[in-house]
Each structure stands twice: as structure tokens, then as C-alpha cells.
Protein backbone atom coordinates (compact mmCIF):
# COMPACT_ATOMS: atom_id res chain seq x y z
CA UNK A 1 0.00 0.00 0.00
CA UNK A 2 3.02 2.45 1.17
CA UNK A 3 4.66 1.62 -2.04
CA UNK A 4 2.02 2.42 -4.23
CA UNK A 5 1.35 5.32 -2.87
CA UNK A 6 4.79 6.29 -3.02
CA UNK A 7 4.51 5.25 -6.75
CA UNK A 8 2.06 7.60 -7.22
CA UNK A 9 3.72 10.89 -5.10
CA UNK A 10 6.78 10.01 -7.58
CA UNK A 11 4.67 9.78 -10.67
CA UNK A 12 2.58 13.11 -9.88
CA UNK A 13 6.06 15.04 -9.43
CA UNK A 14 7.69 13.75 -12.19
CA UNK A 15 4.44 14.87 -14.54
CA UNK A 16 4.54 18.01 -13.18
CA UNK A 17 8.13 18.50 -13.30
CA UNK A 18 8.85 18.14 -17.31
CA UNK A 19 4.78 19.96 -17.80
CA UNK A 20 6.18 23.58 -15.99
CA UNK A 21 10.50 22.15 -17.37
CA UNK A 22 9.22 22.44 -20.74
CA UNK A 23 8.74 25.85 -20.87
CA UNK A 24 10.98 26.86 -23.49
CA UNK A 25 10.33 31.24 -23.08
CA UNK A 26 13.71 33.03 -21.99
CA UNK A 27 12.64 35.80 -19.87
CA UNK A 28 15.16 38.38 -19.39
CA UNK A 29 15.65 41.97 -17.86
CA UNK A 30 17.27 43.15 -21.27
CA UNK A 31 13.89 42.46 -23.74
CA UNK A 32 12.95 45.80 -23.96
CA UNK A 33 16.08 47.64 -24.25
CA UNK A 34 17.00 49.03 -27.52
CA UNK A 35 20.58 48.33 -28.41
CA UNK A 36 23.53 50.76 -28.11
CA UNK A 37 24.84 52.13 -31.44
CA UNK A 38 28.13 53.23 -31.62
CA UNK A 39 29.22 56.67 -31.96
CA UNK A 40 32.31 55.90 -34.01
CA UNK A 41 33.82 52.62 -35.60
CA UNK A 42 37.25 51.93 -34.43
CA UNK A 43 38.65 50.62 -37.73
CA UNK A 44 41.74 49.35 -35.47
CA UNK A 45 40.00 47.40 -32.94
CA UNK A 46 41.28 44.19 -34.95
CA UNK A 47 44.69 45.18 -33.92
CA UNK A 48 44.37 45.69 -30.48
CA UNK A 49 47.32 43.78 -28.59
CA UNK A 50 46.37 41.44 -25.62
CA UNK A 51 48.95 42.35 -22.60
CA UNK A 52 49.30 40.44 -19.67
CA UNK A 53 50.95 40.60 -16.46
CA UNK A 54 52.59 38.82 -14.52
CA UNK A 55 52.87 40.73 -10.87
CA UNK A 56 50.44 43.62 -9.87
CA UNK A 57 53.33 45.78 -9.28
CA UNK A 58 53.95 46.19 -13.31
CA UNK A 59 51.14 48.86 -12.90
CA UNK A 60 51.92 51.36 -10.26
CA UNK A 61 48.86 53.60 -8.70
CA UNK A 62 49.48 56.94 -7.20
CA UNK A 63 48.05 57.65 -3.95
CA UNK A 64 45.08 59.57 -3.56
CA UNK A 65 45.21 62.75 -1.94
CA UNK A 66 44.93 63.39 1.62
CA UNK A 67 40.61 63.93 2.37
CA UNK A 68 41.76 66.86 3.62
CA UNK A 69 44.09 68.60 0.77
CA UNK A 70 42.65 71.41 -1.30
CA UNK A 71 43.19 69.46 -4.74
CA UNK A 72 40.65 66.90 -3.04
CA UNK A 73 37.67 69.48 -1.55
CA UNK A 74 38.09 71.55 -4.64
CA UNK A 75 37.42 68.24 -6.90
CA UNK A 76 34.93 66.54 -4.66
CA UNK A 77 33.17 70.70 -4.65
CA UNK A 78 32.84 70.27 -8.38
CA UNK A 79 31.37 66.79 -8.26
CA UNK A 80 28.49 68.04 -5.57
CA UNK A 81 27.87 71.47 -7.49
CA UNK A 82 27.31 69.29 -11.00
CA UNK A 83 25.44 66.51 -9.35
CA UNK A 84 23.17 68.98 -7.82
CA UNK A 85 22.28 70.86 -11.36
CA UNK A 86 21.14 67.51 -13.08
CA UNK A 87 18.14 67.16 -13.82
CA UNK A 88 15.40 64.20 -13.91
CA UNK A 89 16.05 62.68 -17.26
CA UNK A 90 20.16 63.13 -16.49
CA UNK A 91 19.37 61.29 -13.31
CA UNK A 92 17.27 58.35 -14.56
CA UNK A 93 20.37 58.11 -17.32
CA UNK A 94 22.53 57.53 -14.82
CA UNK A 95 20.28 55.32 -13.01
CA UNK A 96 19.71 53.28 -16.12
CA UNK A 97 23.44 52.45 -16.48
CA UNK A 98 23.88 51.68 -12.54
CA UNK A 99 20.94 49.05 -11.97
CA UNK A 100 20.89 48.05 -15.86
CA UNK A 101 17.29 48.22 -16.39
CA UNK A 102 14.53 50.58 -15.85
CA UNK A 103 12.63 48.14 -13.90
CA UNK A 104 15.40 47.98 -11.12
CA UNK A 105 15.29 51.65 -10.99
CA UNK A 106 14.40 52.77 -7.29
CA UNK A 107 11.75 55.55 -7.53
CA UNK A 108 13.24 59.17 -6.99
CA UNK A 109 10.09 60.80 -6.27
């Protein structure tokens, strides 16, 4: 009796697994987005040479400025004043290339 029973749980879930598997629609974020056309055609990209390296000191990095130096408040000034004079559309541009899709947009309003 246990077996058959068992037979059946098996059966039911193994029906319903390949009816909802075979669902062959691709569902993506990206459906609705037009693509990006380019604004110029590098005619050299075929030539581009491949460099690797071999230690992470081959590529040496500055470091930043003291939070505190005037090079630093002056630059993070002029980030602040332009963020502050964008407007809706410049905002939801940027938004659109952070979360990818203007469904994961969080609402600014």
C-alpha cells in the first residue's frame, strides 16, 4: 500500500516536473532595451594587442590625496555642485546604467 502510494507521489512530481521544465520562453531583464549604437567605428580594434601581467606591481597607482588637501575638496566641490544641477532625465540616465534596467530603478520621487 506504502509503495504504491509512493509510486504515485513520484509519478505526480515527475508529470509536473517536465509539464512547468518544458517551458521553453527566456525571460530576461534586457527584452525591452534598444541596443547601443556606436558613436564611431574603431577601424583598429582588430589590432588591439592582448597584454598580460605577470605581478600587480607592473602597474603602479598613485596615492590619492589626503581627504583633507585642497586638490581633493576643490574636486569633490565640483562633483556636488554638477550633481546637484542635473536634472530628472540626467538622473534616470545615470540610473539606467547603474541598476541596468529601468525596472530595477528605485523611484526618486
Amino acid at each position: 500500500m506504502k509503495s504504491s502510494q509512493l509510486y504515485i507521489a513520484l509519478s505526480v512530481i515527475a508529470i509536473l516536473s517536465v509539464v512547468t521544465g518544458c517551458n521553453k520562453d527566456v525571460n530576461t531583464l534586457s527584452e525591452g532595451l534598444i541596443p547601443l549604437q556606436p558613436a564611431n567605428i574603431d577601424a583598429n580594434a582588430g589590432t588591439w594587442k592582448l597584454i598580460l601581467l605577470t605581478t600587480p606591481g607592473q602597474i603602479v597607482v598613485a596615492a590619492p590625496a589626503a581627504v583633507t588637501s585642497t586638490a581633493y575638496v576643490a574636486e569633490l566641490a565640483a562633483i556636488k555642485d554638477a550633481q546637484s544641477k542635473l536634472n530628472d532625465n540626467q538622473k534616470k540616465t545615470i540610473l539606467l546604467g547603474r541598476w541596468g534596467h529601468p525596472a530595477l530603478e528605485p523611484d526618486l520621487t
